[in-house]
C-alpha atoms as a PDB file:
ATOM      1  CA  UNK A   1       2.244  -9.753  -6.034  1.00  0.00           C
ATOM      2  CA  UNK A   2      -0.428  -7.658  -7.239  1.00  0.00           C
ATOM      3  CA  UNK A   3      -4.466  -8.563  -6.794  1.00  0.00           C
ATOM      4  CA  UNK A   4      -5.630  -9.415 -10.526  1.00  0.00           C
ATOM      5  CA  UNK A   5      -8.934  -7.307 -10.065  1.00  0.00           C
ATOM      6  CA  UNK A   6      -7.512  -3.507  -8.836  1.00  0.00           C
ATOM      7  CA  UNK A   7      -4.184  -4.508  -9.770  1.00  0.00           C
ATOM      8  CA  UNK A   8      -2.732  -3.064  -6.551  1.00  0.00           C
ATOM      9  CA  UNK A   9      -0.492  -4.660  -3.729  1.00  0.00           C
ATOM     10  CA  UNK A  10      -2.175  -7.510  -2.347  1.00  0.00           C
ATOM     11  CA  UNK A  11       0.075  -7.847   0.760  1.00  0.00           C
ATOM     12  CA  UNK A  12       0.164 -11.601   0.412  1.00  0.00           C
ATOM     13  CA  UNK A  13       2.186 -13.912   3.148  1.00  0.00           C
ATOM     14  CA  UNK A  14       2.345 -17.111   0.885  1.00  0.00           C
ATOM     15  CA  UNK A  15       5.386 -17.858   2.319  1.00  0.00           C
ATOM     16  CA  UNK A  16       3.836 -18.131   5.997  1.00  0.00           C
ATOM     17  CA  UNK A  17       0.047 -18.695   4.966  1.00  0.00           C
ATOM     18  CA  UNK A  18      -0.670 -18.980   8.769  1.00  0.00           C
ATOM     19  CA  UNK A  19       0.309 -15.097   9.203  1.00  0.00           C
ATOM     20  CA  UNK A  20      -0.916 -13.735   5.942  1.00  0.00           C
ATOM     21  CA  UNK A  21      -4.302 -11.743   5.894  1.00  0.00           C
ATOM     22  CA  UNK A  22      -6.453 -14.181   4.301  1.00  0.00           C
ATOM     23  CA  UNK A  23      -6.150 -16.408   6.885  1.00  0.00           C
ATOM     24  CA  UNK A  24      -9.102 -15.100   8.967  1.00  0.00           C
ATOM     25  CA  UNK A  25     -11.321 -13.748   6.244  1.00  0.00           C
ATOM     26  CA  UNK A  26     -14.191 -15.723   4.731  1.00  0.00           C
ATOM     27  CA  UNK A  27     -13.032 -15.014   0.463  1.00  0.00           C
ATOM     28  CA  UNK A  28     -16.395 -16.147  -1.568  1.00  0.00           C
ATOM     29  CA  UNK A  29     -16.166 -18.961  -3.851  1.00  0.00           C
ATOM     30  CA  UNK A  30     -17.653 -17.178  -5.972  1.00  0.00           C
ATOM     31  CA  UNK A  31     -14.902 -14.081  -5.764  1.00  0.00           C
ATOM     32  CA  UNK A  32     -12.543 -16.600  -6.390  1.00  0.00           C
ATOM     33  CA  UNK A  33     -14.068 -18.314  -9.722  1.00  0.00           C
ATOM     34  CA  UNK A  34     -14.545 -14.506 -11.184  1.00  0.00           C
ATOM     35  CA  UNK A  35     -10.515 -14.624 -10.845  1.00  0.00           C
ATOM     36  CA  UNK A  36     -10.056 -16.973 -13.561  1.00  0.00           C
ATOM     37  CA  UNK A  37     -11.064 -14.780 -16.074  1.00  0.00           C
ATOM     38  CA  UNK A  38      -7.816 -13.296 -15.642  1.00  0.00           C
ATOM     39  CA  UNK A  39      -4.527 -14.608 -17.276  1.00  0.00           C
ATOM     40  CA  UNK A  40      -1.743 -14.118 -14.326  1.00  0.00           C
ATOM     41  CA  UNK A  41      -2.690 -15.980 -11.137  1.00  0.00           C
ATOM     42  CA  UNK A  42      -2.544 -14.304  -8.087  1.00  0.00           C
ATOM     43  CA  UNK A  43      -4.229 -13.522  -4.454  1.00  0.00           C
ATOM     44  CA  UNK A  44      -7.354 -11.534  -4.267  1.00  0.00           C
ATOM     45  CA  UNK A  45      -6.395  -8.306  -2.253  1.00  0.00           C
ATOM     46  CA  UNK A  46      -8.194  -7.339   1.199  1.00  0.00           C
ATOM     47  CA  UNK A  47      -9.829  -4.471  -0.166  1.00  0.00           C
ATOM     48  CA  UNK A  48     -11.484  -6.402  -3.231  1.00  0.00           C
ATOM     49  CA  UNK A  49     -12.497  -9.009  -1.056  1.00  0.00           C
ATOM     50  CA  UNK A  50     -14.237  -6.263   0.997  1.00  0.00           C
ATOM     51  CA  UNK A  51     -16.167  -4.892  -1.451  1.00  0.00           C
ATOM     52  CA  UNK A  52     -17.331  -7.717  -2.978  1.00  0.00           C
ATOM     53  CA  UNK A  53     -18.510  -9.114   0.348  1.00  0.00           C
ATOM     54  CA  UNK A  54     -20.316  -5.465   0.517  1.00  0.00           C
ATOM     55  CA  UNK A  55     -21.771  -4.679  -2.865  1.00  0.00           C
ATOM     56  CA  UNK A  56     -21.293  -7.824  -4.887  1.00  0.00           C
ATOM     57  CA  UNK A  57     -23.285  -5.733  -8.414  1.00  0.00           C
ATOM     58  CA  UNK A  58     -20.792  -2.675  -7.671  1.00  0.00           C
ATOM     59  CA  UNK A  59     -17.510  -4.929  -7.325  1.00  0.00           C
ATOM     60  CA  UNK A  60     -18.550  -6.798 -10.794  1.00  0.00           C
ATOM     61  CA  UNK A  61     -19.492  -3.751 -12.857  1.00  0.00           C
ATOM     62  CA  UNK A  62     -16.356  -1.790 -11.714  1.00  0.00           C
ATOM     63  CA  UNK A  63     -13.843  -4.895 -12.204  1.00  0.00           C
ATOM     64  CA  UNK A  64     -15.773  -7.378 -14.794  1.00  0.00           C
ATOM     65  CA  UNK A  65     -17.496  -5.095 -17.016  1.00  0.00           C
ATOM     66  CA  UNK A  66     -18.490  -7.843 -19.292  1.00  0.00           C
ATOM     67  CA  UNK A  67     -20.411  -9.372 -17.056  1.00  0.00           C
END
């Protein structure tokens, strides 16, 4: 599965949820709402969630342009 924003690997574990990344890390709400602009459904990577969490302006003008 690949993360909808940087379109890389998103190393999900949906298969055991309890040992995937995501697990321990706090994903915004908000993160997760700017996903649905997107068609295909899929997990936010580490590396998006990351950024956002650091630079919320940066993450939207590099990934949601229209915004």
């Amino acid at each position: 599965m690949f993360c909808p924003f940087c379109k890389k690997h998103n190393n999900c574990n949906s298969l055991n949820i309890n040992s995937c990344w995501c697990k321990n890390k706090n994903i915004p709400k908000e993160l997760i709402s700017l996903s649905s602009f997107f068609k295909e459904k899929s997990c936010i990577c580490e590396s998006c969630v990351d950024l956002f969490l650091k630079d919320k302006e940066l993450f939207k003008k590099k990934f949601i342009p229209s915004l």
